[in-house]
C-alpha atoms as a PDB file:
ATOM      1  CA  UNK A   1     -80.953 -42.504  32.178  1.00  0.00           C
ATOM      2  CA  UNK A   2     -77.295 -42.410  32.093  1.00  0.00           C
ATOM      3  CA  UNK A   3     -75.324 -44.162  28.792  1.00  0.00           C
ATOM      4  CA  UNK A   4     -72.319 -45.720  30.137  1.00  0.00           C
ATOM      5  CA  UNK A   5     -69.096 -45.951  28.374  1.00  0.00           C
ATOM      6  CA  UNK A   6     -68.564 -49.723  26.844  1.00  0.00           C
ATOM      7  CA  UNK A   7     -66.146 -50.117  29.431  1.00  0.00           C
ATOM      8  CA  UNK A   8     -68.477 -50.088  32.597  1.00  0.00           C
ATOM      9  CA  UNK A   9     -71.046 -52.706  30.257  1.00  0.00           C
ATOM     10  CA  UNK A  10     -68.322 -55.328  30.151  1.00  0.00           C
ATOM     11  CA  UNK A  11     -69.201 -59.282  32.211  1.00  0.00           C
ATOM     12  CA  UNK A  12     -66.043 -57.094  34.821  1.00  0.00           C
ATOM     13  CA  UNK A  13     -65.793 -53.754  35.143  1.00  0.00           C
ATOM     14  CA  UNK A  14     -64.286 -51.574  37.867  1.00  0.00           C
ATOM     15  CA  UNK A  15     -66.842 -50.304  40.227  1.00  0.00           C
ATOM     16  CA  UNK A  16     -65.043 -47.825  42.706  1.00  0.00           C
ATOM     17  CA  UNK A  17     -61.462 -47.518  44.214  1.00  0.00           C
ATOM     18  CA  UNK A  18     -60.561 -47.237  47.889  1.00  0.00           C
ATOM     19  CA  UNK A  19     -57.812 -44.957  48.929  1.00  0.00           C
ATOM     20  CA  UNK A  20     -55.704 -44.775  52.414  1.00  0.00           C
ATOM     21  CA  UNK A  21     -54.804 -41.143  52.778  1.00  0.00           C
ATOM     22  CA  UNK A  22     -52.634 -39.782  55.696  1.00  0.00           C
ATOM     23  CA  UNK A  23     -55.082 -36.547  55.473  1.00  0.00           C
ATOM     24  CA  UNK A  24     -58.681 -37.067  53.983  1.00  0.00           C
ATOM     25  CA  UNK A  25     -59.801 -34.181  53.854  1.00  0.00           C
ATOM     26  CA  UNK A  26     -57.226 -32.479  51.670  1.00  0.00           C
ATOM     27  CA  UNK A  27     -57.386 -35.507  49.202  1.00  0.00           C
ATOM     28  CA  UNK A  28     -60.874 -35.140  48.873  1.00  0.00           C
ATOM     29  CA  UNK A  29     -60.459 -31.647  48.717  1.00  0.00           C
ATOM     30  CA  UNK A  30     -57.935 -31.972  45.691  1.00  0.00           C
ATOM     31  CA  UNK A  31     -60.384 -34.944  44.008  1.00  0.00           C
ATOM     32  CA  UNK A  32     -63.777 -32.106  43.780  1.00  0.00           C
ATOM     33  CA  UNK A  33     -61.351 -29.221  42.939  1.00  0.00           C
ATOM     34  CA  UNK A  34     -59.156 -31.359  40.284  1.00  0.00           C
ATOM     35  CA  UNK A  35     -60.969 -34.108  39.194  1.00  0.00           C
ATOM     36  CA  UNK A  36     -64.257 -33.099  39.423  1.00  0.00           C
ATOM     37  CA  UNK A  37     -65.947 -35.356  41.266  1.00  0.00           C
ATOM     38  CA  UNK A  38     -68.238 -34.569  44.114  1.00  0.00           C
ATOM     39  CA  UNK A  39     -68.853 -35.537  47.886  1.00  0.00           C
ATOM     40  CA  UNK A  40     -71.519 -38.008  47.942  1.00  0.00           C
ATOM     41  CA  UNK A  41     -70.946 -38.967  52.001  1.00  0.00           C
ATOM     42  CA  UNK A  42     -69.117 -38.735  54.861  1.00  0.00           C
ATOM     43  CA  UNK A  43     -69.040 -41.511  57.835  1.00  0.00           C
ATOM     44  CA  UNK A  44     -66.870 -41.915  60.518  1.00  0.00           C
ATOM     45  CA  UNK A  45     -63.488 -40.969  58.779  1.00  0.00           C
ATOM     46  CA  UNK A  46     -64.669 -42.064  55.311  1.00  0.00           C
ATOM     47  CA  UNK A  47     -65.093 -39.707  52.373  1.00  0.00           C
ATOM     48  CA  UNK A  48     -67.252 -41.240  49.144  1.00  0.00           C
ATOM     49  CA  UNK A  49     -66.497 -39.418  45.989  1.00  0.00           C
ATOM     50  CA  UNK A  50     -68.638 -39.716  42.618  1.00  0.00           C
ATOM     51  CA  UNK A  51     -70.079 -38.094  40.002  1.00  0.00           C
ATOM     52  CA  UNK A  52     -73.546 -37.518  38.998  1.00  0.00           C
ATOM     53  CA  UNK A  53     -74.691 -40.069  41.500  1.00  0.00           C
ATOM     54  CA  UNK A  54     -71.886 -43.062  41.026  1.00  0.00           C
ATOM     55  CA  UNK A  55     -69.816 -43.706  43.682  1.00  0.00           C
ATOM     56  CA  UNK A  56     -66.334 -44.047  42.277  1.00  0.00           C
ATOM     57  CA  UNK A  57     -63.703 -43.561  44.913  1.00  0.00           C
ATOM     58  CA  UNK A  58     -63.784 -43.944  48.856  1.00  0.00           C
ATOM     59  CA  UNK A  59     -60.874 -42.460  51.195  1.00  0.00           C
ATOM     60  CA  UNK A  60     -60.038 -43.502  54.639  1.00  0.00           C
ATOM     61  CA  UNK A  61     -58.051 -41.483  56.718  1.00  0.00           C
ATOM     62  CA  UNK A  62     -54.802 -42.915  58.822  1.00  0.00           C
ATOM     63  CA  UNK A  63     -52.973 -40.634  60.032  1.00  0.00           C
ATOM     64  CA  UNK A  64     -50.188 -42.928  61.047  1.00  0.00           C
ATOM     65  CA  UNK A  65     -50.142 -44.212  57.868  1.00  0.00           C
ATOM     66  CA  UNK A  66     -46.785 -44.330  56.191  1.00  0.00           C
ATOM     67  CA  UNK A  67     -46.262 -42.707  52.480  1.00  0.00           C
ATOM     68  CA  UNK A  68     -46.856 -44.526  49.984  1.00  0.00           C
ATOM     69  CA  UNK A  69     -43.606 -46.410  48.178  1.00  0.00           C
ATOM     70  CA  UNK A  70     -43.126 -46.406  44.252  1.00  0.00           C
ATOM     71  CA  UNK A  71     -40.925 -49.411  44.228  1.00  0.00           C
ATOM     72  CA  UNK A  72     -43.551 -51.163  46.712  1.00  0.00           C
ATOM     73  CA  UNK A  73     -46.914 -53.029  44.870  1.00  0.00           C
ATOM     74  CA  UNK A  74     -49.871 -50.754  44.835  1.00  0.00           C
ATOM     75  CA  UNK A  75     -51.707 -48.409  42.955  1.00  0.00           C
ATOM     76  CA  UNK A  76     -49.817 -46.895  39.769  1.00  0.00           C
ATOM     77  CA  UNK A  77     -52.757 -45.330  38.633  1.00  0.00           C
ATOM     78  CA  UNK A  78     -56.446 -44.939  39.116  1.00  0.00           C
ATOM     79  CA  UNK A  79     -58.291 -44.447  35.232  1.00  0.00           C
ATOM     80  CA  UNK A  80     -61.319 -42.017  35.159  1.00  0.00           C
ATOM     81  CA  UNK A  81     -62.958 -42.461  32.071  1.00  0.00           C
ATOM     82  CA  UNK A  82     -64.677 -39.157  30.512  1.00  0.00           C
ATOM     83  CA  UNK A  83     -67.900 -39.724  28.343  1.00  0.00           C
ATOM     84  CA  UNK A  84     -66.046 -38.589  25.386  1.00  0.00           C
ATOM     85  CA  UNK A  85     -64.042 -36.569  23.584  1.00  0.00           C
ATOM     86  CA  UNK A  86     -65.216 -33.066  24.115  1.00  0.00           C
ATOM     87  CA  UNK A  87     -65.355 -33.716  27.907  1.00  0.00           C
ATOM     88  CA  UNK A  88     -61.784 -34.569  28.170  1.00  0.00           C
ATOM     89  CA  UNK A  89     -60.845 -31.609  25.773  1.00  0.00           C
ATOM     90  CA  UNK A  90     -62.397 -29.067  28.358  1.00  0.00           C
ATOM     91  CA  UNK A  91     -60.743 -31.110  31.341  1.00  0.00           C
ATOM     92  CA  UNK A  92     -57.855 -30.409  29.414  1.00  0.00           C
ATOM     93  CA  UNK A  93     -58.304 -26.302  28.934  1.00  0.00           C
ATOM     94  CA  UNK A  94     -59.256 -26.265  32.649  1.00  0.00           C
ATOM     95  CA  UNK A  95     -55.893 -27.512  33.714  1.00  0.00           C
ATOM     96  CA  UNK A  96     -53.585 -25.583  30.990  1.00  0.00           C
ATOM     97  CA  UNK A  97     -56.037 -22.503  32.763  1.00  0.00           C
ATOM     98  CA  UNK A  98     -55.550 -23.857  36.580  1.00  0.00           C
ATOM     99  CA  UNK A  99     -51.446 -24.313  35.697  1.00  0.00           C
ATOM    100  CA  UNK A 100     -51.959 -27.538  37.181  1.00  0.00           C
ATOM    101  CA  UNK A 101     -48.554 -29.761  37.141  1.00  0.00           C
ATOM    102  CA  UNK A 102     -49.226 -32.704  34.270  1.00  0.00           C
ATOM    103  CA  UNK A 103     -47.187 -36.138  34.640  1.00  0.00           C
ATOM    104  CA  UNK A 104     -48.149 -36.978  30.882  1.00  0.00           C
ATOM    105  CA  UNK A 105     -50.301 -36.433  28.027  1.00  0.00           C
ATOM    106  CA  UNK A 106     -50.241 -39.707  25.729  1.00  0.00           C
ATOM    107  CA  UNK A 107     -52.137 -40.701  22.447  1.00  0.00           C
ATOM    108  CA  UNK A 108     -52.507 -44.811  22.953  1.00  0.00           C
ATOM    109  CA  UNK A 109     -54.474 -45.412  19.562  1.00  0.00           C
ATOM    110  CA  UNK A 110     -57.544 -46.118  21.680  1.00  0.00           C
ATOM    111  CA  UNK A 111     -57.853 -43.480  24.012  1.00  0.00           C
ATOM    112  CA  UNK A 112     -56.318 -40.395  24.951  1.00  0.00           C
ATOM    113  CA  UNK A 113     -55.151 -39.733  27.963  1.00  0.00           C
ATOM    114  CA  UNK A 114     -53.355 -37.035  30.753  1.00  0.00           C
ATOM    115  CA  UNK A 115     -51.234 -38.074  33.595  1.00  0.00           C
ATOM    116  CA  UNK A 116     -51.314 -36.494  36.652  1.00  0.00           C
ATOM    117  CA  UNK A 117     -50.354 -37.446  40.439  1.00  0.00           C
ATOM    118  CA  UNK A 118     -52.733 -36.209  43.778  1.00  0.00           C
ATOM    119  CA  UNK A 119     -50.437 -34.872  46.469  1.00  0.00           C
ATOM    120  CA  UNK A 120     -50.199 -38.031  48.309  1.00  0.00           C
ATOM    121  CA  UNK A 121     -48.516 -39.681  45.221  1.00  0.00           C
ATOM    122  CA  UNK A 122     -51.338 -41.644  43.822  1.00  0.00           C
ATOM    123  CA  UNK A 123     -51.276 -41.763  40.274  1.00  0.00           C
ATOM    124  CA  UNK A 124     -54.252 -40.559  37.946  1.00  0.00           C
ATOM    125  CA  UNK A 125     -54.986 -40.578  34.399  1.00  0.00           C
ATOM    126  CA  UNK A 126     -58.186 -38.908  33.287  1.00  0.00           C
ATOM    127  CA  UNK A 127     -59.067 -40.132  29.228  1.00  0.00           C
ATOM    128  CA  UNK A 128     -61.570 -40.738  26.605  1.00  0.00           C
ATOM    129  CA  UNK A 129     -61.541 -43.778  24.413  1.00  0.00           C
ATOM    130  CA  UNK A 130     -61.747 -43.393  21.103  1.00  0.00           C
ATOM    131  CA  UNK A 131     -64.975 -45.050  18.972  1.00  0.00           C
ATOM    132  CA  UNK A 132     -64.686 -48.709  19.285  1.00  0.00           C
ATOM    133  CA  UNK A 133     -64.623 -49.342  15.523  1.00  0.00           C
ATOM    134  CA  UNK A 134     -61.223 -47.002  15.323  1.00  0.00           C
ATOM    135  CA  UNK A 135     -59.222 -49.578  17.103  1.00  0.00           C
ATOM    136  CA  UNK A 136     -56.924 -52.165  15.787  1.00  0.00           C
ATOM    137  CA  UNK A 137     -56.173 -55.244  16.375  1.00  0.00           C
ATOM    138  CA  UNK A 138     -52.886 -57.515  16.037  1.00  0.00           C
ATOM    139  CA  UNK A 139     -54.149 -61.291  16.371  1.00  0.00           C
ATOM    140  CA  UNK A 140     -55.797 -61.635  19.378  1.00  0.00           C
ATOM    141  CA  UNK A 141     -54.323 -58.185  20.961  1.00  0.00           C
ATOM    142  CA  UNK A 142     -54.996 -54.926  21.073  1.00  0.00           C
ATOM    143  CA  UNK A 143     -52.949 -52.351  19.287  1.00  0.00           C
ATOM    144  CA  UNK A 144     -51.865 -49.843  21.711  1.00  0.00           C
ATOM    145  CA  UNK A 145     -48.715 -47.957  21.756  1.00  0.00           C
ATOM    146  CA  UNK A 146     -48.149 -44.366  24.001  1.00  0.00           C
ATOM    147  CA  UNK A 147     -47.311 -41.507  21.400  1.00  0.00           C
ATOM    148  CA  UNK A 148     -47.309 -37.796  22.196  1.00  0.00           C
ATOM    149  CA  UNK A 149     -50.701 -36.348  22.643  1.00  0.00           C
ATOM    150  CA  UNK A 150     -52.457 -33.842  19.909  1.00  0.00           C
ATOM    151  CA  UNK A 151     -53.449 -31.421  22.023  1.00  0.00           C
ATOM    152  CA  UNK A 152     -54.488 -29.078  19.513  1.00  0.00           C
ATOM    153  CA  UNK A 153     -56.471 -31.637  17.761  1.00  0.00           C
ATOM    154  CA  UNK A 154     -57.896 -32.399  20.766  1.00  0.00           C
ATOM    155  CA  UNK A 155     -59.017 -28.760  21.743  1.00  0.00           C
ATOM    156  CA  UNK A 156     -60.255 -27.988  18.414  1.00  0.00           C
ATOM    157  CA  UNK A 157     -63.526 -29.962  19.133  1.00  0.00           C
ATOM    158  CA  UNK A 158     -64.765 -27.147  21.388  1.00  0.00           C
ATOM    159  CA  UNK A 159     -66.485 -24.238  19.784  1.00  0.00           C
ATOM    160  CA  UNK A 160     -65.732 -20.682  21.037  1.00  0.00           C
ATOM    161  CA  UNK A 161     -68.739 -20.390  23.127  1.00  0.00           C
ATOM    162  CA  UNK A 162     -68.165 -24.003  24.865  1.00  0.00           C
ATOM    163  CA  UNK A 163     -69.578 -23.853  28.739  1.00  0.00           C
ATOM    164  CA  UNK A 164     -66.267 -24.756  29.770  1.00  0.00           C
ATOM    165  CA  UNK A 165     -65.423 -27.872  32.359  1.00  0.00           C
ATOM    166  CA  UNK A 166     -68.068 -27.552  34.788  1.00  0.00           C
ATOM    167  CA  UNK A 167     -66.887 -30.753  37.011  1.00  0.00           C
ATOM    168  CA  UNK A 168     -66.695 -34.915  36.253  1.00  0.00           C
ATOM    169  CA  UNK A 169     -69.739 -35.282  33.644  1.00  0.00           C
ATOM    170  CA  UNK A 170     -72.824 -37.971  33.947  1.00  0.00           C
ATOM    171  CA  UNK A 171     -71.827 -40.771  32.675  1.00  0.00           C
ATOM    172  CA  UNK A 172     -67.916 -40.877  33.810  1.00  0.00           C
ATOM    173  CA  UNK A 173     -66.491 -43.901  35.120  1.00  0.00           C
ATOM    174  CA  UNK A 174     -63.385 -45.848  36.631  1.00  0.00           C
ATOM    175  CA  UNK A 175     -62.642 -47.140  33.221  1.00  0.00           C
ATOM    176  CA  UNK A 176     -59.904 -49.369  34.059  1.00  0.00           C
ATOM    177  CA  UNK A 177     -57.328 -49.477  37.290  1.00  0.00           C
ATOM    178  CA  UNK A 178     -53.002 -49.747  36.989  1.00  0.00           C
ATOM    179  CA  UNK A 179     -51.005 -51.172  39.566  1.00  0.00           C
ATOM    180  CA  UNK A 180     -47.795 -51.608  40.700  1.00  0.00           C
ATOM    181  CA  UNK A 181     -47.076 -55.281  40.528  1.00  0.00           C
ATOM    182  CA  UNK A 182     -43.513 -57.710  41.438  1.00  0.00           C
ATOM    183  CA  UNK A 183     -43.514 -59.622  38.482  1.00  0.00           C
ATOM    184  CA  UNK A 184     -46.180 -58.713  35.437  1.00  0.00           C
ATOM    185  CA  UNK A 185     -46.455 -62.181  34.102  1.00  0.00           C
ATOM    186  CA  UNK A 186     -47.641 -63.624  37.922  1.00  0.00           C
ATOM    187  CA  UNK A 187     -50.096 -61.109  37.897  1.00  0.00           C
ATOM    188  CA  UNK A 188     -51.296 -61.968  34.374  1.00  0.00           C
ATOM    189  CA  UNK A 189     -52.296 -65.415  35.423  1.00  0.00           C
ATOM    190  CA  UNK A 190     -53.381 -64.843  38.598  1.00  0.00           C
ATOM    191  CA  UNK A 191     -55.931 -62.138  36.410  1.00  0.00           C
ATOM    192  CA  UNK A 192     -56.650 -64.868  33.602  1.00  0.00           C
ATOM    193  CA  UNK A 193     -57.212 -67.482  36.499  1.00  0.00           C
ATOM    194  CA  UNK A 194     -59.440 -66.162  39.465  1.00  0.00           C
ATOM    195  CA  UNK A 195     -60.890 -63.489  37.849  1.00  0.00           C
ATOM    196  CA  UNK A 196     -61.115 -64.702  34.167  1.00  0.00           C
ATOM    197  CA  UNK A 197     -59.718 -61.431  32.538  1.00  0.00           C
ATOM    198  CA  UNK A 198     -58.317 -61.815  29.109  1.00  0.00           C
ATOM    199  CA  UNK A 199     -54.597 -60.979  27.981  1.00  0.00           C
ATOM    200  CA  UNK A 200     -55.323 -57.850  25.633  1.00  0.00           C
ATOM    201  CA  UNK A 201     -51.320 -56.536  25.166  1.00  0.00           C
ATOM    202  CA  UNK A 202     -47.898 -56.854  26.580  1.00  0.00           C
ATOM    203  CA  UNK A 203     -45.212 -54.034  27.119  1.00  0.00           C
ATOM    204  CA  UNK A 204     -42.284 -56.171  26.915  1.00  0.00           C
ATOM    205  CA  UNK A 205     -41.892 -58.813  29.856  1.00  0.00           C
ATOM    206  CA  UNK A 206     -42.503 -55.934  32.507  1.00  0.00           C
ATOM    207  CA  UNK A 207     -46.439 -54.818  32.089  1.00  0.00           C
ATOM    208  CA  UNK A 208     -49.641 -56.391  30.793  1.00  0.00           C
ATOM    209  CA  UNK A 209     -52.761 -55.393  30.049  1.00  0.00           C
ATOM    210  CA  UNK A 210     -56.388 -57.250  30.936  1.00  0.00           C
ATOM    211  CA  UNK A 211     -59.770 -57.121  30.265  1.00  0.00           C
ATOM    212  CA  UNK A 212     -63.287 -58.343  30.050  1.00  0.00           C
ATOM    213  CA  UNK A 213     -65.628 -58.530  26.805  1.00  0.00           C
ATOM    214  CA  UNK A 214     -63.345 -56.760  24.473  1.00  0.00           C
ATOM    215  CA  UNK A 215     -62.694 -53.849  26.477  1.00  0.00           C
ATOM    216  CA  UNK A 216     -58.665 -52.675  25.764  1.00  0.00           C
ATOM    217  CA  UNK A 217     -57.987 -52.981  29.425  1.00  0.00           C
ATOM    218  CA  UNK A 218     -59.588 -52.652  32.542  1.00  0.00           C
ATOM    219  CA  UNK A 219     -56.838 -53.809  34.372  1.00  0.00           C
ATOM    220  CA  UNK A 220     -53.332 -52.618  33.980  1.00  0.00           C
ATOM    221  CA  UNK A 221     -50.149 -54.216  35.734  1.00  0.00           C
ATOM    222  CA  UNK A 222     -45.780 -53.533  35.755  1.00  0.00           C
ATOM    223  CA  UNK A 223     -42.935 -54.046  37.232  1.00  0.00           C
ATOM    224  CA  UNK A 224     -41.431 -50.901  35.605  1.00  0.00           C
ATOM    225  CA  UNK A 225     -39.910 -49.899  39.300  1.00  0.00           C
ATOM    226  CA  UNK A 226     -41.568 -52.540  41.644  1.00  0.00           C
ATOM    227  CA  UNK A 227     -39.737 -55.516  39.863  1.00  0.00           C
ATOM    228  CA  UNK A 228     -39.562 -58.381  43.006  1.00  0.00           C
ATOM    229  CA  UNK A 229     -41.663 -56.484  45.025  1.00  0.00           C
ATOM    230  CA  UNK A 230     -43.167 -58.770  47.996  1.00  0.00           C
ATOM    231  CA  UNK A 231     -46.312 -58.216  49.646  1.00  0.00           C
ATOM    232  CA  UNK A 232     -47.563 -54.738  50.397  1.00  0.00           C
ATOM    233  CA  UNK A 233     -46.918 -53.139  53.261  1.00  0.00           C
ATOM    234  CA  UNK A 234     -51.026 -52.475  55.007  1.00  0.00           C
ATOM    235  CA  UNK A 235     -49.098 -49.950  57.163  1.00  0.00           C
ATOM    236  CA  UNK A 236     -48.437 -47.333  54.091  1.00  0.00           C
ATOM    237  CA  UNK A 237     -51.516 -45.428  52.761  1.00  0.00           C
ATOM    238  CA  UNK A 238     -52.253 -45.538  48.882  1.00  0.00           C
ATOM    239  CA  UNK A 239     -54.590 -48.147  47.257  1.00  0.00           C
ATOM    240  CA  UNK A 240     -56.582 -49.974  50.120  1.00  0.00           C
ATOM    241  CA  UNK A 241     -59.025 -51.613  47.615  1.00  0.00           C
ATOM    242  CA  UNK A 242     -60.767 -52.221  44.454  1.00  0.00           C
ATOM    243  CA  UNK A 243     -64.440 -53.126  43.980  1.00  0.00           C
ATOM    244  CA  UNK A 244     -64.903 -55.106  40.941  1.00  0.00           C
ATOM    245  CA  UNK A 245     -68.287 -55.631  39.398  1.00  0.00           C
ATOM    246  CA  UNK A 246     -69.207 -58.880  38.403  1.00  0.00           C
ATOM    247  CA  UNK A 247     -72.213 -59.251  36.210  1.00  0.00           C
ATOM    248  CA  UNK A 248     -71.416 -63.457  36.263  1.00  0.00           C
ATOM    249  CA  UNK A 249     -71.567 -63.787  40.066  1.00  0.00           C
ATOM    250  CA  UNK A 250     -74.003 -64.673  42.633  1.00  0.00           C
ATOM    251  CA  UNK A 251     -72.437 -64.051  45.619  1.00  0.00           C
ATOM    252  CA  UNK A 252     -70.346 -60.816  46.886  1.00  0.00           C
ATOM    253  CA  UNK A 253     -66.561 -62.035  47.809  1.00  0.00           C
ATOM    254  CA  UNK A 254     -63.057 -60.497  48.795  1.00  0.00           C
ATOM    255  CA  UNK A 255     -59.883 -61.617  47.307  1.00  0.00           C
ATOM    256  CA  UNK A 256     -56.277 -60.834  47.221  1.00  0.00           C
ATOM    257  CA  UNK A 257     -53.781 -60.783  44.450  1.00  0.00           C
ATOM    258  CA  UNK A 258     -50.128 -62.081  45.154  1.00  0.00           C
ATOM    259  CA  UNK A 259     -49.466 -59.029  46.538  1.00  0.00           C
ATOM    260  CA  UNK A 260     -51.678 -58.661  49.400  1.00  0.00           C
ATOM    261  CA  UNK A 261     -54.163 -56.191  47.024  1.00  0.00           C
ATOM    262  CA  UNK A 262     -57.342 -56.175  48.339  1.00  0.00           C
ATOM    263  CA  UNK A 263     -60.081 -56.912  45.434  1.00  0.00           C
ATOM    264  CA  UNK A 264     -63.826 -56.776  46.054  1.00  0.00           C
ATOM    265  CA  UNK A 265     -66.413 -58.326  43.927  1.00  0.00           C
ATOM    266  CA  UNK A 266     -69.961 -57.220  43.701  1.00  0.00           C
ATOM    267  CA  UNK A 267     -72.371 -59.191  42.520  1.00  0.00           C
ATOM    268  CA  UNK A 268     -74.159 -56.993  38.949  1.00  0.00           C
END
């Protein structure tokens, strides 16, 4: 039976990710190749994408879709959560081998991340938390701050004869979702509110961070280039939807953030 990571145990954690895509196929494509994960269906234009069994993202093709916008509300980043450390240090040597184009590589005192983009612009980090009892705490917030990655540290957990990345492991998740928000501090009470997600951290006035039982975040929200954004455009492809599980609720429902972002809850 699979362990899950503590983030994916939580009362809310983030169940699977729905994508627009002006081409399908070649997202998907990039998703198995990339990030591992593998075709679990395909149904009248829809591609589901897991790994070892768990659906984690779903892409719908429209081809009249417009790009995507940066300084629109949407997704900033979608989180896939390795089961540890070794896992994301052979991700890691796969793309130094592959030459694949990084965004990022950050040390944020909990996890350690790499920041990539797919070629329709949607962000991507792929990380490993560190052990729970190695995080810090500030008061009532998490300490988390983005410092350059030790990638040499990180690689040195492999042995010589290591197998190697051999695709998205059992046990990986959606740990947590980003997005691209008007104004950080609406979304942090609409977060608190509706959904009941706690405050973990602040970035200034311009991001926050959110989460359920303890987790560092499994929601992440800024303005950083969307400041006063409105509603998001449904014509432009990018995030479509998030499914939430909710281990609290009885009863399956759809809501929307101020934004127009489309947020599923399952029941757990």
């Amino acid at each position: 039976m699979t362990v899950l990571p503590f983030s994916a145990t939580t009362p809310v954690s983030i169940g699977e990710v729905g994508l627009k895509a002006r081409d399908a196929d070649k997202l998907a494509a990039f998703y198995t190749a990339i990030v591992g994960l593998e075709v679990m269906s395909r149904d009248d234009g829809m591609i589901r994408l897991g790994a070892a069994g768990r659906p984690l993202l779903s892409i719908e093709e429209d081809r009249q879709a417009r790009p995507d916008d940066a300084r629109e509300a949407g997704l900033f980043h979608t989180a896939f959560l390795l089961p540890d450390r070794a896992s994301l240090a052979r991700w890691v040597r796969f793309a130094a081998a592959a030459g694949l184009a990084l965004e990022g590589a950050s040390d944020h005192l909990v996890s350690e991340a790499v920041y990539l983009s797919d070629p329709e612009g949607n962000g991507i980090e792929i990380y490993a938390d560190r052990p729970r009892a190695e995080w810090q705490w500030d008061g009532g917030n998490i300490a988390m701050k983005t410092l350059p990655l030790d990638h040499r540290a990180l690689l040195s957990v492999l042995g010589d004869n290591d197998a190697g990345w051999r695709g998205a492991p059992e046990g990986t998740v959606i740990g947590h979702i980003h997005l691209r928000v008007g104004d950080a501090r609406a979304a942090e009470a609409w977060w608190n509110e509706v959904l009941g997600l706690e405050t973990m951290a602040r970035y200034g006035a311009a991001a926050v961070f959110l989460a359920s039982g303890g987790y560092h975040h499994h929601v992440g929200a800024n303005a950083w280039r969307s400041a006063g954004a409105g509603r998001r455009d449904p014509g432009r492809a990018g995030l479509a939807w998030v499914r939430l599980i909710d281990t609290r609720s009885d009863k399956e429902k759809v809501l929307h953030d101020p934004w127009g972002t489309e947020i599923r809850v399952a029941t757990g």
